[in-house]
Protein backbone atom coordinates (compact mmCIF):
# COMPACT_ATOMS: atom_id res chain seq x y z
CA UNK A 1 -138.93 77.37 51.78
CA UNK A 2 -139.47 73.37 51.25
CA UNK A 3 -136.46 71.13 50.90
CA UNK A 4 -137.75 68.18 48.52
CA UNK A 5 -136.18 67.39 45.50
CA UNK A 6 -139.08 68.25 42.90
CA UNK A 7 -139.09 71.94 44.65
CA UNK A 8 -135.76 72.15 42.80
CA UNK A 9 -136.82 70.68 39.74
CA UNK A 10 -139.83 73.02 39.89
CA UNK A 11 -136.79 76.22 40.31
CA UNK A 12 -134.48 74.76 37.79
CA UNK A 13 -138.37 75.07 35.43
CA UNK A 14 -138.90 78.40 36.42
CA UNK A 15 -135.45 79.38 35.39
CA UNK A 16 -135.73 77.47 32.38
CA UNK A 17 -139.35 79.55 31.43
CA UNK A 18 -137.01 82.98 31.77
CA UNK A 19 -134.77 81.33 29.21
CA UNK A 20 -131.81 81.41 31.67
CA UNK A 21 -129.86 78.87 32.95
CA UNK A 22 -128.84 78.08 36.55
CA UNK A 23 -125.17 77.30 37.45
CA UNK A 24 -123.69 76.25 40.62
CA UNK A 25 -119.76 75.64 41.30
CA UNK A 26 -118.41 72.70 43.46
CA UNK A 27 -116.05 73.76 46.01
CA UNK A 28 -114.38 70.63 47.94
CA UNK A 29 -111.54 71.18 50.99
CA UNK A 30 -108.93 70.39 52.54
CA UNK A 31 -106.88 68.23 50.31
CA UNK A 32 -103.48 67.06 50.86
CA UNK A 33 -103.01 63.21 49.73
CA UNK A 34 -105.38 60.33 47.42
CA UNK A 35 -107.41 58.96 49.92
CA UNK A 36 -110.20 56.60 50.03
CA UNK A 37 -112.81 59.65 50.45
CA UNK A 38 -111.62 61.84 47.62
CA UNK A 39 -111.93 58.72 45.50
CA UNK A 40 -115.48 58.31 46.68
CA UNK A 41 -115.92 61.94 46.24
CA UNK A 42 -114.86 62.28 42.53
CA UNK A 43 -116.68 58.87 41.51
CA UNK A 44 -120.30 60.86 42.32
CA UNK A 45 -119.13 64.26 40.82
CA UNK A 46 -118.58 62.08 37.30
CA UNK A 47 -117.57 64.65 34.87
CA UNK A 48 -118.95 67.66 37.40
CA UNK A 49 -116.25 69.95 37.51
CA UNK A 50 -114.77 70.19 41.36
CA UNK A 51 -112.64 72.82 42.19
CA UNK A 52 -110.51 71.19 44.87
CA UNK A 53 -108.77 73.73 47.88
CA UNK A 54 -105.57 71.89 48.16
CA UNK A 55 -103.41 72.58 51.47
CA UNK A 56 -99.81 73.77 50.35
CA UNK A 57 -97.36 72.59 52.80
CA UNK A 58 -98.67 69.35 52.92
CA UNK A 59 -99.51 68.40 49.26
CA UNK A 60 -98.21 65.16 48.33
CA UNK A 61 -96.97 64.09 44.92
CA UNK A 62 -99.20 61.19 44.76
CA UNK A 63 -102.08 64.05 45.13
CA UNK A 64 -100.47 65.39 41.78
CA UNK A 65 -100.09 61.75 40.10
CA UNK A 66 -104.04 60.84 41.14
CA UNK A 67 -105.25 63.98 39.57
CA UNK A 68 -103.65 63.32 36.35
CA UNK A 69 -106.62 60.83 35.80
CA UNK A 70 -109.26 63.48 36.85
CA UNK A 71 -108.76 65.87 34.02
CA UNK A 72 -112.68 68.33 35.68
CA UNK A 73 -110.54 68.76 38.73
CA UNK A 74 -108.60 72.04 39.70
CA UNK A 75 -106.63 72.95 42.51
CA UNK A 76 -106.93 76.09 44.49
CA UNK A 77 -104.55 77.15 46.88
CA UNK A 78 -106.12 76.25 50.35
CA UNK A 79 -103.97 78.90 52.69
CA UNK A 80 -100.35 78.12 53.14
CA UNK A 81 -100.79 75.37 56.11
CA UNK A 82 -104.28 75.79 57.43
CA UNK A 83 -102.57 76.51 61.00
CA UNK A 84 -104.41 78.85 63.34
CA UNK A 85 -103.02 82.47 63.83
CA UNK A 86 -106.12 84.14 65.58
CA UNK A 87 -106.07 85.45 69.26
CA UNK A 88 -107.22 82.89 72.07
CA UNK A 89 -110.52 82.95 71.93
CA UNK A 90 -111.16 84.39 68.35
CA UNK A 91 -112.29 82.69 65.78
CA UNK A 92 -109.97 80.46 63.88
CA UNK A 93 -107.83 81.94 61.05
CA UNK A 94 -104.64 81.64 59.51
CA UNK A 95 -104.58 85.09 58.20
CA UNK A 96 -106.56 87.13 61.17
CA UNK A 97 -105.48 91.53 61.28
CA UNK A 98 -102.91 90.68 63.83
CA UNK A 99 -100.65 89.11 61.34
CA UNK A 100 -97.21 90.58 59.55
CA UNK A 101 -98.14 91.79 55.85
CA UNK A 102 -94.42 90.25 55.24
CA UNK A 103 -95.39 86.69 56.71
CA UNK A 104 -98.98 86.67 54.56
CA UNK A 105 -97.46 87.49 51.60
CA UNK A 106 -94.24 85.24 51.89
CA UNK A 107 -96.59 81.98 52.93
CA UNK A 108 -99.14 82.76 50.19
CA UNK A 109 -96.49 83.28 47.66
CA UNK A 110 -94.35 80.38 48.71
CA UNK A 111 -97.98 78.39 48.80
CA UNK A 112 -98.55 79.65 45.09
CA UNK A 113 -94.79 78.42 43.45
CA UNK A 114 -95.46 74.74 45.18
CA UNK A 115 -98.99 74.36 44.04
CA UNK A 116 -97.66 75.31 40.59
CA UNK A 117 -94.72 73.15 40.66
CA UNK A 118 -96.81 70.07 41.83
CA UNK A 119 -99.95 70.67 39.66
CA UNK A 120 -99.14 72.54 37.00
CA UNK A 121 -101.43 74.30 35.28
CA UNK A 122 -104.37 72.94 36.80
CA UNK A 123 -103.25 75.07 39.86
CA UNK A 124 -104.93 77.90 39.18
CA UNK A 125 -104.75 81.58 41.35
CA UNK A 126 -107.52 81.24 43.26
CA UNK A 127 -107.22 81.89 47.29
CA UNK A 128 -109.50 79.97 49.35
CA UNK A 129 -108.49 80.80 53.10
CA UNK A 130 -108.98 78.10 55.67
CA UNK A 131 -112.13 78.58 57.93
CA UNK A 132 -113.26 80.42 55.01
CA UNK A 133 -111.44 83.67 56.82
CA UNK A 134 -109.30 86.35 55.50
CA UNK A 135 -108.18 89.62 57.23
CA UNK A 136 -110.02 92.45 54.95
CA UNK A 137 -106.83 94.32 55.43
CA UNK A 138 -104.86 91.40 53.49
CA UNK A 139 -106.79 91.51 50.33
CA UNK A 140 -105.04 93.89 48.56
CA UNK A 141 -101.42 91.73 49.22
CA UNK A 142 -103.01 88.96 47.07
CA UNK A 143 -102.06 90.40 43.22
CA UNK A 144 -98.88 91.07 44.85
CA UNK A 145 -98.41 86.77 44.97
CA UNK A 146 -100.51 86.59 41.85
CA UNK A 147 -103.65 85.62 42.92
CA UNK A 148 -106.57 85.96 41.06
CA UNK A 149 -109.46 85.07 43.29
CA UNK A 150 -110.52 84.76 46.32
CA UNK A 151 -113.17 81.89 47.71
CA UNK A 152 -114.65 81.88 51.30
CA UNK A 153 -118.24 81.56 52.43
CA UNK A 154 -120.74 84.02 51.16
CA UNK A 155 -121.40 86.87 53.59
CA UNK A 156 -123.34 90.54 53.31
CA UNK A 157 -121.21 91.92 55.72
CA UNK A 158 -117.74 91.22 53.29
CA UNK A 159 -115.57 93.44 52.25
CA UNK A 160 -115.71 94.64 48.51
CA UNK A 161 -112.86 92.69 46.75
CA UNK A 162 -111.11 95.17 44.49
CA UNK A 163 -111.86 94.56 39.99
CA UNK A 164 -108.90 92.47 39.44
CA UNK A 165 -109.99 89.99 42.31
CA UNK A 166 -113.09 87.88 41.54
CA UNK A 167 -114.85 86.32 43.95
CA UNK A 168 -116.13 82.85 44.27
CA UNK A 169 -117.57 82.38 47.48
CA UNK A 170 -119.74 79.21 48.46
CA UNK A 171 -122.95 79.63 49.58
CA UNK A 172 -124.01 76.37 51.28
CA UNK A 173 -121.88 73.93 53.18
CA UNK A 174 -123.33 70.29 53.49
CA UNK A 175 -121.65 69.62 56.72
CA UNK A 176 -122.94 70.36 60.36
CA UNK A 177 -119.92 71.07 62.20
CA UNK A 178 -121.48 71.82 65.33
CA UNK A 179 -123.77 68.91 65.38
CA UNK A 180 -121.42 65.90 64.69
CA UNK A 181 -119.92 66.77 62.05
CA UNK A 182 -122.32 65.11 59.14
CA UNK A 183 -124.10 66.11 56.43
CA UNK A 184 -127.23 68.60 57.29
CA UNK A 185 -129.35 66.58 56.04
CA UNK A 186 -131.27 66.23 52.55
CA UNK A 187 -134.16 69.10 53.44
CA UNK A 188 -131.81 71.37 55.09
CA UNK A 189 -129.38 71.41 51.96
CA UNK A 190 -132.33 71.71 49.39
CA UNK A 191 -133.96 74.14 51.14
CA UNK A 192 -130.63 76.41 51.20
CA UNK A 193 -129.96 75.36 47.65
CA UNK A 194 -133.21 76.25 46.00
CA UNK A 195 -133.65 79.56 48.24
CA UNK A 196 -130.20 81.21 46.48
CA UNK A 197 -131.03 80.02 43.35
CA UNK A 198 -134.30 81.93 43.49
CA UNK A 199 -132.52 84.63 45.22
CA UNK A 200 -130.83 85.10 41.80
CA UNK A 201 -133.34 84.53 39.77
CA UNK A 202 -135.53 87.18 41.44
CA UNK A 203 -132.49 89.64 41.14
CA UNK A 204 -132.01 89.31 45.26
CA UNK A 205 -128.42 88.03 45.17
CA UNK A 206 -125.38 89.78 43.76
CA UNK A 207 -125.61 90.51 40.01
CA UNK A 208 -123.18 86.96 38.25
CA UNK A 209 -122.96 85.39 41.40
CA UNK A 210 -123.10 81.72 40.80
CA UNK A 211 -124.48 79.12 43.43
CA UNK A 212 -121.56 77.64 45.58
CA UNK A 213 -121.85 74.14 47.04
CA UNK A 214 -119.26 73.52 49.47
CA UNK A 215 -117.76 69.73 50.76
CA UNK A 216 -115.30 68.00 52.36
CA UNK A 217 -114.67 64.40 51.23
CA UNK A 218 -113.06 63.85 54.83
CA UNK A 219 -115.89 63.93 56.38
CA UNK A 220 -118.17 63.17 53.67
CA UNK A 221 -121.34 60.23 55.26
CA UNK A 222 -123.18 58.12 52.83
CA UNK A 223 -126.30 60.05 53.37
CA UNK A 224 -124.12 63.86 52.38
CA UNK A 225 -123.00 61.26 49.27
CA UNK A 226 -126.46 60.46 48.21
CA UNK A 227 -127.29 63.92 48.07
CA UNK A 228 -124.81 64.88 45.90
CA UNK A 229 -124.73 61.79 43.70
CA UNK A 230 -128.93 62.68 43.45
CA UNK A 231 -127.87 66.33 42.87
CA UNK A 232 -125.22 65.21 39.80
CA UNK A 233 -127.69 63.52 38.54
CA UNK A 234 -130.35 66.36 38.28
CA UNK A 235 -128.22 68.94 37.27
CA UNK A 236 -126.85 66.79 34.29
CA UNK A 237 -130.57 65.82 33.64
CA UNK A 238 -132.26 69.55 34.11
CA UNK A 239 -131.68 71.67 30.75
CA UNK A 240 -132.00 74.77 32.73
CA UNK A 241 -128.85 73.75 34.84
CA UNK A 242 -125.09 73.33 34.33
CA UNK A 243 -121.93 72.90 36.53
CA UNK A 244 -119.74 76.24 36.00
CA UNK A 245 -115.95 75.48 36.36
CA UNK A 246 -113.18 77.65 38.09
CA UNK A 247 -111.15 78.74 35.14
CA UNK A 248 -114.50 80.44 33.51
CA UNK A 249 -115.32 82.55 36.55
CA UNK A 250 -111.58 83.45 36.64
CA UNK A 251 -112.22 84.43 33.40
CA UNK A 252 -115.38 85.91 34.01
């Protein structure tokens, strides 16, 4: 699979010739304040709809006053405060096995009633666990705190999320965190990009599964910002692609 920008043109075509079009979702993390990055991150989304995993415990109000002016943004609840509960030597998570039921459901539900009472209803129900990990034996506590979806990184070895849960995973994250932590680099991201998107166009990915692109404005480089300015631009150029946002796959 080639990573160059007119390969995805040349997809975005071929979905276009089936008389489909392709969407993709926007998934950006760890969230807590305005910041100089987030700024920079929403100027090259434009009117791209971000769905932005927003940390609980440490949300400010001047997150909630920013937002007002960035009416395609919504928040999803980002764990309760992305603190690491996994055995030494596991891999991180705040909600691994060996956790109380009691203690999940008390942090995501107290997570929930602040998200609402800072955001409103641009908070919507949507889980998106830190480390993109959640304890299999958890996910039926969520409708318990009202939670309607649950977002972590794609994976065929998942657990089956029950009907009333839908599930909006990502399914390529821009950033190398084990080599610097910086984008992956223009070929690498295409090439993951345009191989899921003809994954579902060939009927080899999950039946309604819709193309997640995963950031971090933290950590967000100028090259990582290129690629997704370039990537706005294409999508909002392609007729055969569109931006889906998080209320109509809650909906879904």
């Amino acid at each position: 699979m080639t990573g160059k920008w007119p390969d995805l043109v040349a997809e975005l075509d071929r979905w276009g010739e089936t008389g489909h079009v392709a969407s993709l979702w926007w998934r950006d993390d760890d969230a807590v304040a305005p910041t100089p990055e987030l700024t920079a991150l929403l100027q090259v989304a434009g009117a791209a709809p971000v769905a932005l995993a927003v940390i609980p415990a440490e949300a400010s109000r001047e997150l909630a006053s920013f937002l007002d002016n960035a009416p395609q943004v919504a928040v999803l609840q980002h764990g309760w405060r992305h603190t690491n509960h996994a055995a030494a030597g596991a891999k991180r998570s705040e909600f691994p096995a060996r956790r109380a039921e009691a203690a999940v459901v008390d942090e995501l539900a107290e997570g929930r009633e602040r998200l609402e009472t800072l955001f409103g209803p641009r908070a919507l129900p949507v889980l998106v666990p830190p480390w993109n990990r959640f304890a299999a034996e958890f996910v039926p506590l969520l409708t318990k705190t009202g939670i309607r979806g649950l977002s972590s990184m794609a994976s065929r070895q998942a657990a089956a999320l029950p009907p009333n849960i839908a599930s909006m995973d990502v399914h390529l994250d821009l950033i190398a965190w084990k080599d610097g932590r910086r984008f992956i680099g223009t070929a690498a991201a295409l090439a993951g990009l345009i191989g899921h998107l003809q994954a579902r166009r060939l009927g080899q990915a999950i039946r309604g599964t819709v193309t997640g692109i995963l950031t971090h404005h933290l950590v967000m480089d100028r090259a990582g910002a290129g690629f997704l300015d370039r990537l706005a631009a294409t999508v909002e150029r392609h007729a055969a692609a569109r931006w889906a946002n998080t209320a109509e796959l809650l909906a879904a």
